[in-house]
N, C-alpha and C. Protein backbone atom coordinates (compact mmCIF):
# COMPACT_ATOMS: atom_id res chain seq x y z
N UNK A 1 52.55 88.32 75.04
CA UNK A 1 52.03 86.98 75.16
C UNK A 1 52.22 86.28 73.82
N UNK A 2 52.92 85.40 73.73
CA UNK A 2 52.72 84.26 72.18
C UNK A 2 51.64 83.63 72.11
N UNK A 3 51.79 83.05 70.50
CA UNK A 3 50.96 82.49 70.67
C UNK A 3 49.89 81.07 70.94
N UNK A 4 50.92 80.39 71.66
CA UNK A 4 50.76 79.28 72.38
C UNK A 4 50.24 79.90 73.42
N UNK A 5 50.25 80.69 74.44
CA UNK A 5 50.04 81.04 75.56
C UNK A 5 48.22 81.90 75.55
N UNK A 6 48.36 82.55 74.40
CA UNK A 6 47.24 82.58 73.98
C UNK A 6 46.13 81.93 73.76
N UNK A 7 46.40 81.38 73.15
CA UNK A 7 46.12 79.77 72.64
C UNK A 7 45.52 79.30 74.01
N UNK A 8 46.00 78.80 74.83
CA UNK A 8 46.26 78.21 76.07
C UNK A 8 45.17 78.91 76.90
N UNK A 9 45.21 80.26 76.69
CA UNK A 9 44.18 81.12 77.50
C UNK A 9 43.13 81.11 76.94
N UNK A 10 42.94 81.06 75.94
CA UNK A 10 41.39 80.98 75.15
C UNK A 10 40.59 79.86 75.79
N UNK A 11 41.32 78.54 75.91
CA UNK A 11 40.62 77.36 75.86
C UNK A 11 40.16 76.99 77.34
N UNK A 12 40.53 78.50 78.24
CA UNK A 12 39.58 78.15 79.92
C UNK A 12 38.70 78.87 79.67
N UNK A 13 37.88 78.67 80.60
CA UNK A 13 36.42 79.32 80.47
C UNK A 13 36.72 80.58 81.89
N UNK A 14 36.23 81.89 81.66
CA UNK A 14 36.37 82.62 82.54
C UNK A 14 35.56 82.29 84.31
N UNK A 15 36.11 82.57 85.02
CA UNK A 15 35.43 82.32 86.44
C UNK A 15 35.74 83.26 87.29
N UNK A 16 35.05 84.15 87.83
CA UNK A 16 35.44 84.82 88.99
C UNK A 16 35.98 84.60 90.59
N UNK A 17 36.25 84.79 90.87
CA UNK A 17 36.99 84.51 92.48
C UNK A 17 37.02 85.53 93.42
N UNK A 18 36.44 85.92 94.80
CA UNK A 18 36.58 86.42 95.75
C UNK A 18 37.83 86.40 96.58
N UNK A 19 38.71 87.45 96.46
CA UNK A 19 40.06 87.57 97.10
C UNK A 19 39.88 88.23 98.09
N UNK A 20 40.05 87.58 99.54
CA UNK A 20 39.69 88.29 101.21
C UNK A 20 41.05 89.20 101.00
N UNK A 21 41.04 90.42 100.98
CA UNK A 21 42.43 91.31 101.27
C UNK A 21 41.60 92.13 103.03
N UNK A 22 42.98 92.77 103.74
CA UNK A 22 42.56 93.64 104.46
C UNK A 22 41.80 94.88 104.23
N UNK A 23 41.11 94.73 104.66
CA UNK A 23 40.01 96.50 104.71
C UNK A 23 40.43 97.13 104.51
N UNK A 24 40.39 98.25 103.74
CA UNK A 24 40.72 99.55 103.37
C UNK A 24 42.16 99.64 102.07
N UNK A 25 42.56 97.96 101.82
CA UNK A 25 43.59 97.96 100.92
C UNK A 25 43.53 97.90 99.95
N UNK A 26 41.89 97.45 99.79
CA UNK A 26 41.51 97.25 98.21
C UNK A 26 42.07 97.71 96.73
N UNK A 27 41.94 98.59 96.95
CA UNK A 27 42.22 99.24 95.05
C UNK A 27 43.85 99.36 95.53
N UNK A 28 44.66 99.46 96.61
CA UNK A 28 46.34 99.35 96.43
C UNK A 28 46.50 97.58 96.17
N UNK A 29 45.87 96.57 96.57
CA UNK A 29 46.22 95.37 96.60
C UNK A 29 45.73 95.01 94.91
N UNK A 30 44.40 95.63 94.69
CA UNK A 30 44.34 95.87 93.14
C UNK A 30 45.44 95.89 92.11
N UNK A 31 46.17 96.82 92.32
CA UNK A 31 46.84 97.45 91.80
C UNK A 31 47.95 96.41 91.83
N UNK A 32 48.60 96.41 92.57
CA UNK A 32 49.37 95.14 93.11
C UNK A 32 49.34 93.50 92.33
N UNK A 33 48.07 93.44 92.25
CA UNK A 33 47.56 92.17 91.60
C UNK A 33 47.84 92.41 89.98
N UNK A 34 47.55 93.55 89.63
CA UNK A 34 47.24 93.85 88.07
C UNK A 34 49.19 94.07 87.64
N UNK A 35 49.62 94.59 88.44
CA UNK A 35 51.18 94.53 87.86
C UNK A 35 51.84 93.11 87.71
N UNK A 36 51.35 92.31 88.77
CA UNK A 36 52.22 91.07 88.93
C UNK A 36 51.32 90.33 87.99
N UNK A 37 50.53 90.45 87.40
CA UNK A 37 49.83 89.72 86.40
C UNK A 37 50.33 90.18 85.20
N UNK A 38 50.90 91.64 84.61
CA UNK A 38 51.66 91.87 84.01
C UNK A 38 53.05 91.22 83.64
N UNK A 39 53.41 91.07 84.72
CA UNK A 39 55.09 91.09 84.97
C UNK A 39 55.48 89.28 84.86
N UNK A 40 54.25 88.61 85.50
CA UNK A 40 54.15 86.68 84.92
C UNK A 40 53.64 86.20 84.11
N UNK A 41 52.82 87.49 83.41
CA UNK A 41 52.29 86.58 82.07
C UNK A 41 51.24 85.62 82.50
N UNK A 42 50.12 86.09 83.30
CA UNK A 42 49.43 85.06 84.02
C UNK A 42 47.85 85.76 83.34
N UNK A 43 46.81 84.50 83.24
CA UNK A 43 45.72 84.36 82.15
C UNK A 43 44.42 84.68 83.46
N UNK A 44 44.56 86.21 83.70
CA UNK A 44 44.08 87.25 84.88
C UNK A 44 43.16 88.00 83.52
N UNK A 45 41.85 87.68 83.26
CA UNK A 45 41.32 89.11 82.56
C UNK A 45 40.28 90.04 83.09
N UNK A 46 40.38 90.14 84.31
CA UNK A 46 39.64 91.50 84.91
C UNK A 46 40.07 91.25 86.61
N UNK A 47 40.09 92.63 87.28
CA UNK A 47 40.29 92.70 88.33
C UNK A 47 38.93 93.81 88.72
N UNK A 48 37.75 93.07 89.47
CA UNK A 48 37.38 94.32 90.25
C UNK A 48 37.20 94.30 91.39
N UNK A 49 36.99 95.93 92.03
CA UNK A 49 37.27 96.38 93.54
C UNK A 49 35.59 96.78 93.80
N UNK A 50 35.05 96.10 94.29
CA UNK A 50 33.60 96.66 94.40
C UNK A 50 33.02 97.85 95.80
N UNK A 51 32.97 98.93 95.06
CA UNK A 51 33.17 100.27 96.40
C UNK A 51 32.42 99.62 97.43
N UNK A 52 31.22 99.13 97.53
CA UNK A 52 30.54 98.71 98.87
C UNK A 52 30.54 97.66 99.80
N UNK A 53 31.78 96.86 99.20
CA UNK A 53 32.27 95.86 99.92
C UNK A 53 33.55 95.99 100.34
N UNK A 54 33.90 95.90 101.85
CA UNK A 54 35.03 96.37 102.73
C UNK A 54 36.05 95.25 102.73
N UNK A 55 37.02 94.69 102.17
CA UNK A 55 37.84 93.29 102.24
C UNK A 55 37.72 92.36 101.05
N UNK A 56 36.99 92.76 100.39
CA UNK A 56 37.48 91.40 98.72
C UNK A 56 37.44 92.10 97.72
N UNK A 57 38.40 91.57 96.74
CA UNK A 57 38.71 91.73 95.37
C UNK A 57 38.15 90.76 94.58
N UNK A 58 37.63 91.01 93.82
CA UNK A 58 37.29 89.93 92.79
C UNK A 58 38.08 89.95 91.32
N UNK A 59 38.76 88.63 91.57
CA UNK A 59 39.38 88.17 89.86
C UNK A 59 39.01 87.41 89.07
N UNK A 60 38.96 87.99 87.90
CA UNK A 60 38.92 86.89 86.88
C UNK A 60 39.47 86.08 86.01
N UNK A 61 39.78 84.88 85.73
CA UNK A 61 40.82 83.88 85.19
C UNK A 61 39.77 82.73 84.77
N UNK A 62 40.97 82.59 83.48
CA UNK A 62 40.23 81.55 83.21
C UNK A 62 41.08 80.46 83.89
N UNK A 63 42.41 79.99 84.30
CA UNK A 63 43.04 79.08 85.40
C UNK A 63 43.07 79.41 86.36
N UNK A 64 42.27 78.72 87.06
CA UNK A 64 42.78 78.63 88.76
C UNK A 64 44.21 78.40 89.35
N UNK A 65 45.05 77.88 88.77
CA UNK A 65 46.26 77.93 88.83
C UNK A 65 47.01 79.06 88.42
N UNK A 66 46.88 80.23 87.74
CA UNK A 66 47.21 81.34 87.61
C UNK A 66 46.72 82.32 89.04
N UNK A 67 45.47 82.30 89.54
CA UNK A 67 45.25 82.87 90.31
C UNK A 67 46.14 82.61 91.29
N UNK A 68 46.04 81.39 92.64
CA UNK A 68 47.14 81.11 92.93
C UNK A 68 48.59 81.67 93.01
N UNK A 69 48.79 81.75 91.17
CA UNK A 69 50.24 81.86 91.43
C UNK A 69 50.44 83.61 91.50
N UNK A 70 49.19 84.45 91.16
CA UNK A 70 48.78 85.74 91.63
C UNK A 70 49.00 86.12 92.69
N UNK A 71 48.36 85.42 93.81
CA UNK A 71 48.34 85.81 95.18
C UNK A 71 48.95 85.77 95.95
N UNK A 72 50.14 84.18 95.63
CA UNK A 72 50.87 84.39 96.88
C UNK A 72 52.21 84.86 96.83
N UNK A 73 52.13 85.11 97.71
CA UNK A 73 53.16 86.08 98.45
C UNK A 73 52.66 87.36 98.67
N UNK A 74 51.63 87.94 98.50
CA UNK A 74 50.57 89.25 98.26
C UNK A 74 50.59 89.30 99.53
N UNK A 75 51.05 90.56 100.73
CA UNK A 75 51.06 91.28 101.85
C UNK A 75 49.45 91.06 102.44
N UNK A 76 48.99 91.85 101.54
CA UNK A 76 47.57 92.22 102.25
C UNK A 76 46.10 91.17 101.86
N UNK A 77 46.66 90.19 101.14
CA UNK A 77 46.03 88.95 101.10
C UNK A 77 45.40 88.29 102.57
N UNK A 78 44.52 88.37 102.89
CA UNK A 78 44.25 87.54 104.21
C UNK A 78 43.75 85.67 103.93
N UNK A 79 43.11 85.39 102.90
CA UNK A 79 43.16 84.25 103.00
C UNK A 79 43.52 83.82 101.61
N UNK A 80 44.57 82.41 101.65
CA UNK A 80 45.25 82.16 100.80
C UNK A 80 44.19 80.94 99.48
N UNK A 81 43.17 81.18 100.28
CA UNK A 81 42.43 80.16 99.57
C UNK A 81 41.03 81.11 98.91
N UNK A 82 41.14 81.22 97.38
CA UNK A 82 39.95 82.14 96.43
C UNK A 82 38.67 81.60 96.72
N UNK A 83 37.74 82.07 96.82
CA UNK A 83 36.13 81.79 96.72
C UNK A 83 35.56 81.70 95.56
N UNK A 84 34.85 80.78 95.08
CA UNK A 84 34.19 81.04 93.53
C UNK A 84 33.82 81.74 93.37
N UNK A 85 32.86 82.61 92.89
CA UNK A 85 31.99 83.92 93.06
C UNK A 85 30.98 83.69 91.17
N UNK A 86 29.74 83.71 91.81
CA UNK A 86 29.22 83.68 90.40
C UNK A 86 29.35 85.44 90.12
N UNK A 87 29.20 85.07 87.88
CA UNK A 87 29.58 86.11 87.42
C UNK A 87 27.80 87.16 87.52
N UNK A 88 27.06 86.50 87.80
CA UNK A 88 25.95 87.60 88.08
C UNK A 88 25.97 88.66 88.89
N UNK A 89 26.59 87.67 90.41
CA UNK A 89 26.93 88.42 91.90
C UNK A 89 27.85 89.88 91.20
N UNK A 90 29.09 89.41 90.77
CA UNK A 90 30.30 90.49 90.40
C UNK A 90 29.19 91.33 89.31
N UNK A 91 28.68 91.37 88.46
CA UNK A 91 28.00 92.11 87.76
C UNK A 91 27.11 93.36 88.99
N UNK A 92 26.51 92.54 89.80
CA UNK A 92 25.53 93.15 90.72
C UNK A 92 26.28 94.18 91.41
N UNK A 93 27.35 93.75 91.40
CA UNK A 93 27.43 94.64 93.08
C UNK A 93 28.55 95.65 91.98
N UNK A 94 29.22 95.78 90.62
CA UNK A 94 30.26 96.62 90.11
C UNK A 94 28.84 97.69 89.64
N UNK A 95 28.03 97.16 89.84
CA UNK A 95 26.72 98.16 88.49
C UNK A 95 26.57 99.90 89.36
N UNK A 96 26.46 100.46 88.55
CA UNK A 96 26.40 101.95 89.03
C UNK A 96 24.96 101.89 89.81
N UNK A 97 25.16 102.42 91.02
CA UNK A 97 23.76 102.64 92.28
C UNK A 97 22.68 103.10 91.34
N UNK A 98 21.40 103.46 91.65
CA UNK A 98 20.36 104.16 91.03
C UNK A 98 20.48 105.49 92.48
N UNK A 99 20.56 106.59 91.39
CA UNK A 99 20.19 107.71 92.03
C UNK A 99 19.17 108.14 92.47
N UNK A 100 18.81 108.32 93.82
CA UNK A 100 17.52 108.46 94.51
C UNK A 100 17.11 110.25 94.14
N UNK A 101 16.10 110.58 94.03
CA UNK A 101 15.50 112.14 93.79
C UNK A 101 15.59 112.99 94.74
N UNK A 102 15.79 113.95 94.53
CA UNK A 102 15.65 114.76 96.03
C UNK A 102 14.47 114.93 96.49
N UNK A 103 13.56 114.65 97.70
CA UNK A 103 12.34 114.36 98.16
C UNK A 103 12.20 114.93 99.54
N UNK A 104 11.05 116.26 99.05
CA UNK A 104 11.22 116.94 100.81
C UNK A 104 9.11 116.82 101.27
N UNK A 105 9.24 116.95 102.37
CA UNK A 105 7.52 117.26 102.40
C UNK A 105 6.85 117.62 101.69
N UNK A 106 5.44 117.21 101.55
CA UNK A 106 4.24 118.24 100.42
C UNK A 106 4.75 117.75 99.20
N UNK A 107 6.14 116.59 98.79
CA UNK A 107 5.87 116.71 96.92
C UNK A 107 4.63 115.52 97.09
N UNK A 108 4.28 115.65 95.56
CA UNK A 108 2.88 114.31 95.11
C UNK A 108 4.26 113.11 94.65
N UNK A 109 4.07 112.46 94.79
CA UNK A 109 4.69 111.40 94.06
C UNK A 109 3.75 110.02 93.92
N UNK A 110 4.49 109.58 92.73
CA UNK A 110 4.13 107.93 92.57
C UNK A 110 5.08 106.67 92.79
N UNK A 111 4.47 105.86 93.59
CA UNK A 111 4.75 104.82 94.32
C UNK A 111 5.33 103.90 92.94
N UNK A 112 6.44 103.43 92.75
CA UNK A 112 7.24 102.49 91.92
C UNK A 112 7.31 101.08 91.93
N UNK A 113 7.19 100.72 93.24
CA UNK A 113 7.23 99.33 93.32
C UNK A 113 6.65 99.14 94.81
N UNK A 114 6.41 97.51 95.02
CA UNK A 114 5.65 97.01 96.33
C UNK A 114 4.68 96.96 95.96
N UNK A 115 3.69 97.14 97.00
CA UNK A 115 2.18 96.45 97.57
C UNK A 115 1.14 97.84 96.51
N UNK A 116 1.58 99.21 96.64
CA UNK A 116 1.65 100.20 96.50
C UNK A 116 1.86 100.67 95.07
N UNK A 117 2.38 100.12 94.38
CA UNK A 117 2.42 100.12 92.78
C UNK A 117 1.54 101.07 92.21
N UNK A 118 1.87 102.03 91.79
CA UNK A 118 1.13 102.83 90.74
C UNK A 118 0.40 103.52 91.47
N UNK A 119 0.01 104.10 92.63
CA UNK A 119 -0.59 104.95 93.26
C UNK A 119 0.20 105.75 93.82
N UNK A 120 -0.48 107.03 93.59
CA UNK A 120 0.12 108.25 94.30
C UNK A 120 -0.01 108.78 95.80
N UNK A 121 0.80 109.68 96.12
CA UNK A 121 0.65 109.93 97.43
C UNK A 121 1.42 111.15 97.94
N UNK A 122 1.19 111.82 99.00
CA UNK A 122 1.79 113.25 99.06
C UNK A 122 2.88 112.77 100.37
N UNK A 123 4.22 113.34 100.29
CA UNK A 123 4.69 113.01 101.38
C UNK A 123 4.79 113.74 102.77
N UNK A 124 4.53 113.27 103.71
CA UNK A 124 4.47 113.62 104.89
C UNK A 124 5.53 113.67 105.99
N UNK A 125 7.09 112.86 105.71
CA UNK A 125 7.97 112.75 106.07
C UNK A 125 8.84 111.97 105.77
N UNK A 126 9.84 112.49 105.82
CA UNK A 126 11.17 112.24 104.93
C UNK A 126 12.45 111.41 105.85
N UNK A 127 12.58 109.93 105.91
CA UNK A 127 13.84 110.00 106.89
C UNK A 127 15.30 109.50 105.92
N UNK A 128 15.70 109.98 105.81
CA UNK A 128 16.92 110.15 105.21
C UNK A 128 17.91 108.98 105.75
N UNK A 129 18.19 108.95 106.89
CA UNK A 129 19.33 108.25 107.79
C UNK A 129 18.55 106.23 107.18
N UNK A 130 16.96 106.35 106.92
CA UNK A 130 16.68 105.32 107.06
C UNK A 130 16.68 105.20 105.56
N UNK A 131 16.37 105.91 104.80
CA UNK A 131 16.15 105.57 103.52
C UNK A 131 14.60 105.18 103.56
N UNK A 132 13.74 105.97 103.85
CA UNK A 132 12.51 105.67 103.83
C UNK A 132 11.63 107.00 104.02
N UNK A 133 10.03 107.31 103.41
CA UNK A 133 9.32 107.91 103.49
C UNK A 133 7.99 107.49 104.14
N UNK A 134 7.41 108.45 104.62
CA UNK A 134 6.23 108.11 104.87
C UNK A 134 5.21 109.31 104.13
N UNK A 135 3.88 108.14 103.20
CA UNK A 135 3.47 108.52 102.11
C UNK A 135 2.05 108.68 102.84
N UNK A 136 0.76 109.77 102.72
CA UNK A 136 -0.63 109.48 102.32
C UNK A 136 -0.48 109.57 101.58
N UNK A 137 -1.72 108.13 100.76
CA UNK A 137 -2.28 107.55 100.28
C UNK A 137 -3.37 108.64 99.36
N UNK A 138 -3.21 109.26 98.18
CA UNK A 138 -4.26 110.07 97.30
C UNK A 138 -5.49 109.43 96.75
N UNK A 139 -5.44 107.83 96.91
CA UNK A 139 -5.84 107.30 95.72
C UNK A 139 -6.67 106.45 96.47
N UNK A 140 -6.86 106.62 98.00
CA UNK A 140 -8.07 105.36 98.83
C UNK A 140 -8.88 106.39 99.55
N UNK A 141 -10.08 105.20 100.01
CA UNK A 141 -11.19 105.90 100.13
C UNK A 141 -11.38 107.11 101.36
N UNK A 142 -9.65 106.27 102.16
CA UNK A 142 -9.45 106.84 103.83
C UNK A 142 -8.06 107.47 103.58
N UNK A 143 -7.55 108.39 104.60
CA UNK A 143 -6.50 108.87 104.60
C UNK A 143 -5.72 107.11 105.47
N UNK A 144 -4.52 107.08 104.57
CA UNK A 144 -4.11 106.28 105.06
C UNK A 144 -2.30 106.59 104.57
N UNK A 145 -1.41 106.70 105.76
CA UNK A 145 -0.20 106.63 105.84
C UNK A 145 0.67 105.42 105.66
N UNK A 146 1.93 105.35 104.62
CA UNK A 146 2.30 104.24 104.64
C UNK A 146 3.93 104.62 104.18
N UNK A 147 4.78 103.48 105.57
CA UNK A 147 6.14 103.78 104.86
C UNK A 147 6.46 102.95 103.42
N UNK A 148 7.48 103.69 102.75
CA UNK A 148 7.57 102.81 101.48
C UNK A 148 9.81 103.33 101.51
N UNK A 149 9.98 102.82 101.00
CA UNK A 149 11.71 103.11 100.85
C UNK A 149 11.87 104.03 99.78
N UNK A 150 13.09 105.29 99.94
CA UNK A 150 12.54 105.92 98.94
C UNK A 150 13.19 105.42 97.36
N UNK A 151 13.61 104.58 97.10
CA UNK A 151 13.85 104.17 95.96
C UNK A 151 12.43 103.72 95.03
N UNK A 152 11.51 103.82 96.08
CA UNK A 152 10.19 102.83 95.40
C UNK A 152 9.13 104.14 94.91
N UNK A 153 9.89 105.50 95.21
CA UNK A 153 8.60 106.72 94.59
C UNK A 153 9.50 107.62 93.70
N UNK A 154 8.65 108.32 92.98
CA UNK A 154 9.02 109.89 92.13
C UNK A 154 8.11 110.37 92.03
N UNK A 155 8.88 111.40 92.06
CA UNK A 155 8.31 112.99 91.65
C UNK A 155 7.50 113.21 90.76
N UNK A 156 6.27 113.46 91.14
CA UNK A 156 5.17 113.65 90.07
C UNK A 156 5.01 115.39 89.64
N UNK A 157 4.96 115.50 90.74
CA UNK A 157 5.40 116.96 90.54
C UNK A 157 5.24 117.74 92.27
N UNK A 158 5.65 119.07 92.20
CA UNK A 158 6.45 120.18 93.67
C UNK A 158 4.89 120.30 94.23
N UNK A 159 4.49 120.60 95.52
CA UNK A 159 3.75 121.00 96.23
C UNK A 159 4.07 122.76 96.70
């Protein structure tokens, strides 16, 4: 790159864009995108493939007119027209998952977030498929059962 072209690229402001490709083509149409951005000299500075979304790529440029001249002719492109995409969204969805604990009957745990905050509770059943537990309640005056998701408890300690 010279340095006019440089130059030239500094002075856009970065923006992300939602690229509709076909399902399952993602990281090859990736790939695809990142060579021909090579090969034109086009003001492309990030490409990501976000694992939990089935059909878009997201690019970043600071010209919209570079993108454009990115895409077309691109096979597995389905729509020829980019989506804005704020840069929070692309942050959100590239961020590494939070790893859930392994959680079987009888542990004590404490409740993380919700209605439920900071109270403990022993678990009573585990559904996996749903992503959810069902907790008594250690800490009220009645036995009282309550589902909570299991991202919202830990391990206080084994039963």
């Amino acid at each position: 790159m010279s340095e006019a072209e440089a130059g030239r690229a500094r002075e856009y402001k970065s923006r992300f864009y939602a690229v509709y490709v076909t399902g399952g083509t993602e990281e090859r149409t990736a790939i695809i995108l990142y060579n021909r951005a090579l090969t034109l000299g086009l003001d492309v500075r990030s490409i990501v493939v976000p694992v939990d979304i089935k059909g878009a790529v997201f690019v970043e440029v600071g010209n919209v007119g570079d993108l454009y001249d990115l895409i077309r002719g691109v096979k597995n492109v389905k729509r020829r027209r980019p989506v804005l995409v704020q840069p929070e969204d692309v942050v959100r969805l590239a961020a590494p998952r939070v790893e859930i604990p392994q959680l079987e009957r009888g542990m004590v745990v404490e409740i993380t977030g919700g209605p439920f905050r900071g109270m403990k509770g022993r678990i009573i059943e585990v559904y996996e498929g749903r992503g959810e537990v069902d907790v008594v309640l250690l800490e009220s005056d009645f036995q009282m059962a309550v589902t909570v998701p299991m991202e919202y408890v830990r391990p206080v300690e084994e039963a």
